[in-house]
Structure formats: C-alpha cells, structure tokens
C-alpha atoms as a PDB file:
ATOM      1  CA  UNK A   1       0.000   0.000   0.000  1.00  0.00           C
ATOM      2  CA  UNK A   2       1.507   3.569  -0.660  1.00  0.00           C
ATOM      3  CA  UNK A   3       0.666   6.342   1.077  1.00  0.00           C
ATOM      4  CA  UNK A   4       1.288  10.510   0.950  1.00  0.00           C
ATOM      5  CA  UNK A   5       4.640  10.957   3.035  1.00  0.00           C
ATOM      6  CA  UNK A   6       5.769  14.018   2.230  1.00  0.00           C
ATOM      7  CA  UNK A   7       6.588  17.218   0.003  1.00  0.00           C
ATOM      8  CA  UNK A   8       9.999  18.004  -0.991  1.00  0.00           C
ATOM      9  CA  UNK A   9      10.718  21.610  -2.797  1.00  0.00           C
ATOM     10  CA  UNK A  10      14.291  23.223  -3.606  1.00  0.00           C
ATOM     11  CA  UNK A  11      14.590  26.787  -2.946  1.00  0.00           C
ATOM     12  CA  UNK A  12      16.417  29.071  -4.351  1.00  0.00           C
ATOM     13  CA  UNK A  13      16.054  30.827  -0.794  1.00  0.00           C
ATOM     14  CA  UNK A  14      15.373  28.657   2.430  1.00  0.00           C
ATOM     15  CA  UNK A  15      14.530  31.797   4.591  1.00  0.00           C
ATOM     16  CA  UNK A  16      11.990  33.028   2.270  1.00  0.00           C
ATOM     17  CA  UNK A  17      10.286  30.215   1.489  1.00  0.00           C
ATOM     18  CA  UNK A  18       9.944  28.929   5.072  1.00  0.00           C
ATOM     19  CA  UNK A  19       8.871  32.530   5.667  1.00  0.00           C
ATOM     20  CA  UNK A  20       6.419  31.865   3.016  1.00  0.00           C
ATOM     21  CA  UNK A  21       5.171  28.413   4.430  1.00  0.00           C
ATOM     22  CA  UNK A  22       4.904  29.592   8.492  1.00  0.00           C
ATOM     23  CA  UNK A  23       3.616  33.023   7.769  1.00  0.00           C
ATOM     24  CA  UNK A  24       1.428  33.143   5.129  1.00  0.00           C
ATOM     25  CA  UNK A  25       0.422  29.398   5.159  1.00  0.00           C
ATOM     26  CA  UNK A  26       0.169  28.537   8.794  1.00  0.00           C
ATOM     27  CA  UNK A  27       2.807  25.518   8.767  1.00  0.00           C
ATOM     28  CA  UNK A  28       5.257  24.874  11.619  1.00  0.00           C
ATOM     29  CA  UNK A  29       8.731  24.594  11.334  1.00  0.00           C
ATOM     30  CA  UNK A  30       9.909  20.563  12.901  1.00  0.00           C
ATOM     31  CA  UNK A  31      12.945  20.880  12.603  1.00  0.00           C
ATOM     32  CA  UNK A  32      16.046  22.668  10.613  1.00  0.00           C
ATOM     33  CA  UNK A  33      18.333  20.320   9.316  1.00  0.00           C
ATOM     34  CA  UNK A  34      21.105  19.094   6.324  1.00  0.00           C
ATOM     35  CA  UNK A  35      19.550  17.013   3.316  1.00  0.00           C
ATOM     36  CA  UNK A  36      23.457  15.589   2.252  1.00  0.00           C
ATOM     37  CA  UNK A  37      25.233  18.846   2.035  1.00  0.00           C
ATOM     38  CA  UNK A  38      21.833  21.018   1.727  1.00  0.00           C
ATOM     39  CA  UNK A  39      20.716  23.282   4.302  1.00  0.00           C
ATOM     40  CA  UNK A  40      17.316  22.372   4.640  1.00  0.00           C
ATOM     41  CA  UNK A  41      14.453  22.732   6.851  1.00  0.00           C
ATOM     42  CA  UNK A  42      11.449  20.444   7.703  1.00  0.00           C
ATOM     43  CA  UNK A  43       7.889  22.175   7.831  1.00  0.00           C
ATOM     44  CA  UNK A  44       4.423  20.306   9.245  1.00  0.00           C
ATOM     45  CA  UNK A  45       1.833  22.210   7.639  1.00  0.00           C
ATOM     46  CA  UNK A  46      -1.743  21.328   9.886  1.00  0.00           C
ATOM     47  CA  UNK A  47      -0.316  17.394   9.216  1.00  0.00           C
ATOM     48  CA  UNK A  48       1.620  17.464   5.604  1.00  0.00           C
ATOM     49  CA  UNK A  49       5.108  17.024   5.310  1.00  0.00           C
ATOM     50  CA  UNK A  50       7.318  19.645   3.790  1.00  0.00           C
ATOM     51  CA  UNK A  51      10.743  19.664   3.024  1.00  0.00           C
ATOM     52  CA  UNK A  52      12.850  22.289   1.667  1.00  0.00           C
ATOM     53  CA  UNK A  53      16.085  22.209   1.013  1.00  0.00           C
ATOM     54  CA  UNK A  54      19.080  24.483  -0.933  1.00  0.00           C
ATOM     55  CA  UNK A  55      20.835  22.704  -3.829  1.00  0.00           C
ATOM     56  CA  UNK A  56      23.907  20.498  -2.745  1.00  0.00           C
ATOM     57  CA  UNK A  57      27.025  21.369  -3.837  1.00  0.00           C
ATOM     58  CA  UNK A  58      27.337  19.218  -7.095  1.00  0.00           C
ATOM     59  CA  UNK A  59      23.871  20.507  -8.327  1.00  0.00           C
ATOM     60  CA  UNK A  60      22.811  23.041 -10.345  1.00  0.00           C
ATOM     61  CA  UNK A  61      19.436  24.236 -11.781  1.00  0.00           C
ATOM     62  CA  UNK A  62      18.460  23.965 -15.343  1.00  0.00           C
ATOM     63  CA  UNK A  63      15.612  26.763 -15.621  1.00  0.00           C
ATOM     64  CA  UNK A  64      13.917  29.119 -13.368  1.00  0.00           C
ATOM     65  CA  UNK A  65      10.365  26.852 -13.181  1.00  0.00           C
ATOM     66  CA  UNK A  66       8.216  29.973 -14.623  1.00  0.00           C
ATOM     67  CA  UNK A  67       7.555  27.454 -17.647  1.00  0.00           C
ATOM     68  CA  UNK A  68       5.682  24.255 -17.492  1.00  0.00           C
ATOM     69  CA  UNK A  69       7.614  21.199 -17.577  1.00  0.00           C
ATOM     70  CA  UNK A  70       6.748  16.743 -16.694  1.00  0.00           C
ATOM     71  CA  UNK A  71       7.008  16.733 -12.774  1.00  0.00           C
ATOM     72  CA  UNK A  72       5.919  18.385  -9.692  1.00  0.00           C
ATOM     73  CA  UNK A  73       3.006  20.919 -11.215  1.00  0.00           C
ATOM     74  CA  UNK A  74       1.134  21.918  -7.980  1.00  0.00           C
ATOM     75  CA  UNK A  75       0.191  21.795  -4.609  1.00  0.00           C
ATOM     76  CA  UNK A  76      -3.156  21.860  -3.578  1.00  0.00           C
ATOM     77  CA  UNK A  77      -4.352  23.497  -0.438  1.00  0.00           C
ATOM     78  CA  UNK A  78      -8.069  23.267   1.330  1.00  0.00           C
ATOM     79  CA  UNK A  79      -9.156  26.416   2.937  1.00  0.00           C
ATOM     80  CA  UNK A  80     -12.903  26.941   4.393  1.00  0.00           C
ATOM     81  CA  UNK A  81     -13.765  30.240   1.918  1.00  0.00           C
ATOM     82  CA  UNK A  82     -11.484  30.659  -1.338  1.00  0.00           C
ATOM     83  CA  UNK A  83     -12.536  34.291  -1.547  1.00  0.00           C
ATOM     84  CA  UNK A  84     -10.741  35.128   1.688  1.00  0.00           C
ATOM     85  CA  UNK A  85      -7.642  33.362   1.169  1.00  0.00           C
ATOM     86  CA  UNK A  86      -7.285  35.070  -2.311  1.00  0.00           C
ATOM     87  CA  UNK A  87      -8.163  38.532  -1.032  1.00  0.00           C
ATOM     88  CA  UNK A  88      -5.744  37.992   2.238  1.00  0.00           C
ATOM     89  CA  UNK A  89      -2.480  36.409  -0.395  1.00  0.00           C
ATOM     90  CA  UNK A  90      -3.194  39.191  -2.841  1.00  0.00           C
ATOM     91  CA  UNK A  91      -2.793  41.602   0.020  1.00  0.00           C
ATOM     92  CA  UNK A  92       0.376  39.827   0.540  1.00  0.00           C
ATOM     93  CA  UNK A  93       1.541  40.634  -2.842  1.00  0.00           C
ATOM     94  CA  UNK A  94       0.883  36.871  -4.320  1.00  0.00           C
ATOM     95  CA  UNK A  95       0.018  37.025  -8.011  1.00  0.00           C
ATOM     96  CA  UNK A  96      -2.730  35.042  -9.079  1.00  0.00           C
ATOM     97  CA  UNK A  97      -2.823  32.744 -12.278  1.00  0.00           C
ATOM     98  CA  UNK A  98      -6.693  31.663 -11.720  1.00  0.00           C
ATOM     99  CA  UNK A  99      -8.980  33.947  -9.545  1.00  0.00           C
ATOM    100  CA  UNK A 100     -11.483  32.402  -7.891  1.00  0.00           C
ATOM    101  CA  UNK A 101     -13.580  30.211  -9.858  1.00  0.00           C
ATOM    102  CA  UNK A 102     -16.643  27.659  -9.107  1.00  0.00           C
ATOM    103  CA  UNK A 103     -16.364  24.503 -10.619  1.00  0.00           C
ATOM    104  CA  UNK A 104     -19.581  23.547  -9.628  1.00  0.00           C
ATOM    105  CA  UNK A 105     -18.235  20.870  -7.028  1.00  0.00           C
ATOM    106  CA  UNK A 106     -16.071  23.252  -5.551  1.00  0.00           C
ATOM    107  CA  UNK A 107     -14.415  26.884  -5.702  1.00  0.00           C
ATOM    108  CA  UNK A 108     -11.021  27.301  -6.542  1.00  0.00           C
ATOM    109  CA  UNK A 109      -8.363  29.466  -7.019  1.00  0.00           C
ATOM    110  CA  UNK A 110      -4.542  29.308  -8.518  1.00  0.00           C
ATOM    111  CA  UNK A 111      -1.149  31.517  -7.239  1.00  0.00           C
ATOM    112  CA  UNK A 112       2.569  31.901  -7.479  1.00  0.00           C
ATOM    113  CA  UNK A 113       4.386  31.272  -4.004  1.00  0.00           C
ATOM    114  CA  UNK A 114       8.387  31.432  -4.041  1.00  0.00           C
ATOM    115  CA  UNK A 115      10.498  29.828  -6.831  1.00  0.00           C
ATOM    116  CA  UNK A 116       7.491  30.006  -8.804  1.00  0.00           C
ATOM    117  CA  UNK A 117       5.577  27.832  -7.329  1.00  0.00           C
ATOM    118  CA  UNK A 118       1.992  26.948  -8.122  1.00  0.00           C
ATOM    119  CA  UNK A 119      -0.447  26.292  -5.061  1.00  0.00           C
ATOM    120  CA  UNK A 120      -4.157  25.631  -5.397  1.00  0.00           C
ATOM    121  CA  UNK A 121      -6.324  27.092  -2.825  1.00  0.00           C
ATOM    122  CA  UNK A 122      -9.652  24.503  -2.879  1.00  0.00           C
ATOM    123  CA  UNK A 123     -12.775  25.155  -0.862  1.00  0.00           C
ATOM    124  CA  UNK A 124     -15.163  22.275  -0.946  1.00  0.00           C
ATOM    125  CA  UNK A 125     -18.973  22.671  -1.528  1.00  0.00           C
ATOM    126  CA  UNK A 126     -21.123  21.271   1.316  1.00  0.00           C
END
C-alpha cells in the first residue's frame, strides 16, 4: 500500500520560502536540518510534510520553473472560503494565475508562491 509521506521543494532561498510556508500558510517549522550537504528545513503544515532544502554542492538548476515542464506541477491546499484566502495572499503581494472560480463541485483558485511555485487554494462545496 503507498501512502502521501511528504513534500519536498528546492529553494532558491530557504529563509523566504519557510517565511512563506509559516507566515502566510500557517505551517510549523519541525525541525532545521542538512539534506546531504543542503541546508534544509522540515515544515508540518496542519499534518503534511514539507521539506525544503538548498541545492547540494554538485547541483545546479536547469531553468527558473516559470515554464511548465513533466514533474511536480502543484500543490493543492483546502481552505474553508477561497474568496478570503485570495483577497488575504493578494494583500500579501501573491500574483494570481486563476482567480477564484466555481467549478460547480467546488471553488477554486490558482497563485505563485516562491520559486514560482503553483499552489491551489480549494474550498469544498457542502
């Protein structure tokens, strides 16, 4: 059986985007620590696993992830009311790439975090 462990981003800036993840997201910082020779930090964000870490020394980065590309495309987020969250990140200075939109089942919305990247806010329909 396989399960969700955990998330695991690179960052061109640790501080920011654990910044990013505690004080815009709610998440909790666990624990800072090395990933090989990375300085990395581990996040629990209301029970999801997130790991960030800067590149190791023999790695480099091919692109700046502004472009799609086969992989990691997006995290998705539950809040309780979409239209809050996107009113409170756009205050924030968070750019949008899909504004709030019912889907009929739900409500959802699309922005730019750090590093480009792309989190879905998703507020179910009761």
């Amino acid at each position: 059986m396989y399960r969700y462990h955990h998330l695991h981003l690179i960052c061109s800036d640790l501080e920011r985007m654990e910044r990013f993840f505690v004080e815009v997201l709610g998440a909790r910082l666990v624990e800072r620590r090395k990933f090989g020779t990375a300085d990395g930090a581990v996040l629990d964000l209301h029970g999801t696993q997130i790991n960030l870490r800067t590149l190791r020394t023999d790695e480099m980065v091919t692109g700046d992830g502004s472009q799609k590309h086969y992989g990691y495309d997006h995290l998705g987020l539950e809040v309780e009311d979409v239209e809050s969250a996107y009113r409170a990140l756009q205050g924030e200075g968070y750019q949008f790439i899909t504004p709030p939109t019912d889907t009929g089942t739900s409500k959802m919305a699309f922005f730019r975090g750090p590093d480009h990247i792309v989190i879905e806010l998703l507020q179910k329909k009761v």
